[in-house]
Structures are given as C-alpha cells and as structure tokens.
N, C-alpha and C. Protein backbone atom coordinates (compact mmCIF):
# COMPACT_ATOMS: atom_id res chain seq x y z
N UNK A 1 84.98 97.82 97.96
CA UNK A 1 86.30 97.76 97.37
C UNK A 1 87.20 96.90 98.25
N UNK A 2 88.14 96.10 97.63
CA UNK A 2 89.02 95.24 98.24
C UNK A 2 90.00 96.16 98.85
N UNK A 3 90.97 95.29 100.10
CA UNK A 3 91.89 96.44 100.37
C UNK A 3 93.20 96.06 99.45
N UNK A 4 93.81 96.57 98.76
CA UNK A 4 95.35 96.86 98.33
C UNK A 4 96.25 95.83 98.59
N UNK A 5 95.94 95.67 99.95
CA UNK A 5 97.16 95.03 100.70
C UNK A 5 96.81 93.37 100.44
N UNK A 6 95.67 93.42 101.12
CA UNK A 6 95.33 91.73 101.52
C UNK A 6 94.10 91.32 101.12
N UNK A 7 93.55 92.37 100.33
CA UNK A 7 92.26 91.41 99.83
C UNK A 7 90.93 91.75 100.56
N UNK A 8 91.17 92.24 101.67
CA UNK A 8 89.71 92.30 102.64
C UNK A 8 89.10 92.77 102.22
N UNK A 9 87.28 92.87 102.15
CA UNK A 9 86.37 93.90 102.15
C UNK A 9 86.04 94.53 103.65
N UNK A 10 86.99 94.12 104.58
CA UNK A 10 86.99 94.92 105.29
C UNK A 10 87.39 96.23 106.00
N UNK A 11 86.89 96.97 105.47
CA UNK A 11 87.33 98.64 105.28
C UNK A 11 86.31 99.37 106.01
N UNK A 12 87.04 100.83 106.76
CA UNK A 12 86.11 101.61 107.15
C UNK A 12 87.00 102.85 106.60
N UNK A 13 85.75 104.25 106.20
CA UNK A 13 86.32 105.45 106.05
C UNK A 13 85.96 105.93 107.23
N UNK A 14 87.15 107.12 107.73
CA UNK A 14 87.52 107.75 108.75
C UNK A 14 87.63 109.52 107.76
N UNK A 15 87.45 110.51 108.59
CA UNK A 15 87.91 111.58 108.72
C UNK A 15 89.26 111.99 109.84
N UNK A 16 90.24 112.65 108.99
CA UNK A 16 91.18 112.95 110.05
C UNK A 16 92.15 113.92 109.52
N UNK A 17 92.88 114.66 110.99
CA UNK A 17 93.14 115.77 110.95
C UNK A 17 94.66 115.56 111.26
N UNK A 18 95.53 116.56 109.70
CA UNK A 18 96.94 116.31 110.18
C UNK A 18 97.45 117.07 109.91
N UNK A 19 98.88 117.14 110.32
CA UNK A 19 99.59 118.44 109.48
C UNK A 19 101.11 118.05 109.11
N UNK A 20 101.11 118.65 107.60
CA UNK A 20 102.30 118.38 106.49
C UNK A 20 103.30 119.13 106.53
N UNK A 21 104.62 118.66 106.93
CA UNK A 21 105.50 119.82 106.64
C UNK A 21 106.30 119.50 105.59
N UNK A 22 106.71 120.56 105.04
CA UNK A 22 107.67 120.04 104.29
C UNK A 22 108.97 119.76 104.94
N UNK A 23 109.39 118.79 103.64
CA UNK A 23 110.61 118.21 103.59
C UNK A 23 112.11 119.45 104.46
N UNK A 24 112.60 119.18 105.36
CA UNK A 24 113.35 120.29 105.65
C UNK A 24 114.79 119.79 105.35
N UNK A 25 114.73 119.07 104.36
CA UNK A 25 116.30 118.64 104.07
C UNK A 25 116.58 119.62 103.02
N UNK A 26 115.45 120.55 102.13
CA UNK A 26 115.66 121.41 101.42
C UNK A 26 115.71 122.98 101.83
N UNK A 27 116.74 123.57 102.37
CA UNK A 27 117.00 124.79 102.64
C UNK A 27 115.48 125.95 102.62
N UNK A 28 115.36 126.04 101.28
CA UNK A 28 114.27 126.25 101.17
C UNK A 28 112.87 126.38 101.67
N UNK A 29 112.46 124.88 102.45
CA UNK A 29 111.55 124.83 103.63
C UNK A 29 111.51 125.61 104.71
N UNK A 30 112.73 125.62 105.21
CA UNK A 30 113.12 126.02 106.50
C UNK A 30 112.38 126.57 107.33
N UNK A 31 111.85 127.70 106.34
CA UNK A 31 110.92 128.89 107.08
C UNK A 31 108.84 128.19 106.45
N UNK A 32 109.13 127.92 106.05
CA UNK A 32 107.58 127.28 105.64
C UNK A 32 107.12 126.71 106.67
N UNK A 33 105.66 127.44 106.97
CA UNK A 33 105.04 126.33 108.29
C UNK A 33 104.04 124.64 107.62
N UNK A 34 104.30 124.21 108.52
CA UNK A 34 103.25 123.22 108.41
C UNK A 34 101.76 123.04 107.61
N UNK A 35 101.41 122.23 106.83
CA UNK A 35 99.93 122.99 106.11
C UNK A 35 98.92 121.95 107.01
N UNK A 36 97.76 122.43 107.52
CA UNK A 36 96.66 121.28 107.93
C UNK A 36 95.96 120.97 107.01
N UNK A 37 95.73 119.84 106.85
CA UNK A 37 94.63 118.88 106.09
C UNK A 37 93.67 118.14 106.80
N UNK A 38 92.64 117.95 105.90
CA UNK A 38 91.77 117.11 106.46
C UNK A 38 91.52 116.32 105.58
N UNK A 39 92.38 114.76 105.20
CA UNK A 39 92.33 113.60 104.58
C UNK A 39 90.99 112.55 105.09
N UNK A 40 90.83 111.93 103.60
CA UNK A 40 89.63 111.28 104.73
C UNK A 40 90.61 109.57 104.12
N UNK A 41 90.26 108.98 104.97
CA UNK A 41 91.52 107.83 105.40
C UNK A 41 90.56 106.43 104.85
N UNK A 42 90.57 105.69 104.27
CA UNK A 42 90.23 104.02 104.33
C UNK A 42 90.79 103.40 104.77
N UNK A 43 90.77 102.68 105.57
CA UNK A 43 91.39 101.93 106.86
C UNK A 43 91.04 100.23 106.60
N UNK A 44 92.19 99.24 106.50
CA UNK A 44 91.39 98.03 106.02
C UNK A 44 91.69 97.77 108.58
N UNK A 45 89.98 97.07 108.15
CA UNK A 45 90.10 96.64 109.69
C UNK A 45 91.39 95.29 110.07
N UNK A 46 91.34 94.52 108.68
CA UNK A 46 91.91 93.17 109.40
C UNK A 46 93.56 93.35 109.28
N UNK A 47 94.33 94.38 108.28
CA UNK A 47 95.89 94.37 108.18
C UNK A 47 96.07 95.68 108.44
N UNK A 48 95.23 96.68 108.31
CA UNK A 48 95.69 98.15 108.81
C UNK A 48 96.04 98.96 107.72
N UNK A 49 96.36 98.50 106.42
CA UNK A 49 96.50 99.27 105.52
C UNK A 49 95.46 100.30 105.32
N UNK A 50 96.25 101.50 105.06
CA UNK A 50 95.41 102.87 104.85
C UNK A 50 95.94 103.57 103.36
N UNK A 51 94.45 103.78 102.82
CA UNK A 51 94.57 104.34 101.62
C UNK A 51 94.37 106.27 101.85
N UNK A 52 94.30 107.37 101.56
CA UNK A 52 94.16 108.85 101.97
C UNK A 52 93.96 109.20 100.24
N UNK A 53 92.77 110.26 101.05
CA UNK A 53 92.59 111.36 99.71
C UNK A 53 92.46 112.40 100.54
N UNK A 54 92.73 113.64 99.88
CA UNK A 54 93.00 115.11 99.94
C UNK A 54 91.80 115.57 99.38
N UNK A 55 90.93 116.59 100.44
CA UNK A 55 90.38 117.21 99.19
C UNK A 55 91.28 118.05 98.43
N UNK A 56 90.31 118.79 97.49
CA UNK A 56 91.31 119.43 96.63
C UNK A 56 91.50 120.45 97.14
N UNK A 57 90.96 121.40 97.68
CA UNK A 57 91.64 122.70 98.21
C UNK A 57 92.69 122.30 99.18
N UNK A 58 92.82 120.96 99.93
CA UNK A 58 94.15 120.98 101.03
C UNK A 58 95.58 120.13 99.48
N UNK A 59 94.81 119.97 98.76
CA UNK A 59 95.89 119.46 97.61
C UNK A 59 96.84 120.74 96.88
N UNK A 60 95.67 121.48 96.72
CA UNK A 60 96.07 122.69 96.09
C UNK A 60 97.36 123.56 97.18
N UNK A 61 96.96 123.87 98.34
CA UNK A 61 98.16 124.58 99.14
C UNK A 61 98.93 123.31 99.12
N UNK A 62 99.29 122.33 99.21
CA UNK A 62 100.32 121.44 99.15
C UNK A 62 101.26 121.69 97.78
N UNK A 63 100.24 122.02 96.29
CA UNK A 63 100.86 122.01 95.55
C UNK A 63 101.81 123.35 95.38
N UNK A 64 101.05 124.24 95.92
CA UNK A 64 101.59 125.48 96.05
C UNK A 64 102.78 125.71 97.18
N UNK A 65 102.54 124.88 97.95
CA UNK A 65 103.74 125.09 99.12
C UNK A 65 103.64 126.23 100.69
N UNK A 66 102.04 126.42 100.67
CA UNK A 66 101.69 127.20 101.57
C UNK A 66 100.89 126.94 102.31
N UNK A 67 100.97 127.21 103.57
CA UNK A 67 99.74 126.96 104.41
C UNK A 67 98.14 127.39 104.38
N UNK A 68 97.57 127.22 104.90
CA UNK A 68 96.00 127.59 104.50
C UNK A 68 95.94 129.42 105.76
C-alpha cells in the first residue's frame, strides 16, 4: 500500500502502547481515567506519516468512555 502522504511504498507496521484521555475541556471527563490501547501503527519510513488501527475491544471502551 502507498503511503497517504507522499506516495511511498515505504511502510513498516509497528505495535504500540498508549494511553487516551479524554478530552478534559468537558467537565464531564474530569474524573475519567485514561484508557490503554494497543494500536498497531503504519509508519511511512521516508515522510513519517502514520496511519493507526484500534483493535476492536480498545475501540469499544473508547466508545463507551471507560477504561479497560
């Protein structure tokens, strides 16, 4: 697959580990912790653009708004 950005076929997938908080400009958040994910990342080597997918169970507590 080409990258997005610039065209390269130069891409590598990565595994990696992060954590989402919500938005705390909404009152609401405030008290919500952080959720961890484990996105797995496409990385173009020559401009750096990165594409991310979620599996679905770290999609699902995102959609829900809770940590794992």
């Amino acid at each position: 697959m080409a990258c997005k950005s610039c065209g390269s076929t130069n891409e590598s997938t990565f595994v990696a580990e992060a954590n989402i908080h919500f938005s705390f400009s909404q009152p609401k958040n405030l008290d919500k912790p952080g959720v961890l994910v484990f996105p797995t990342l496409t990385i173009c080597l020559d401009c750096g653009f990165t594409h991310c997918t979620l599996p679905e169970r770290d999609l699902c507590l995102l959609r829900e708004g809770r940590a794992a």
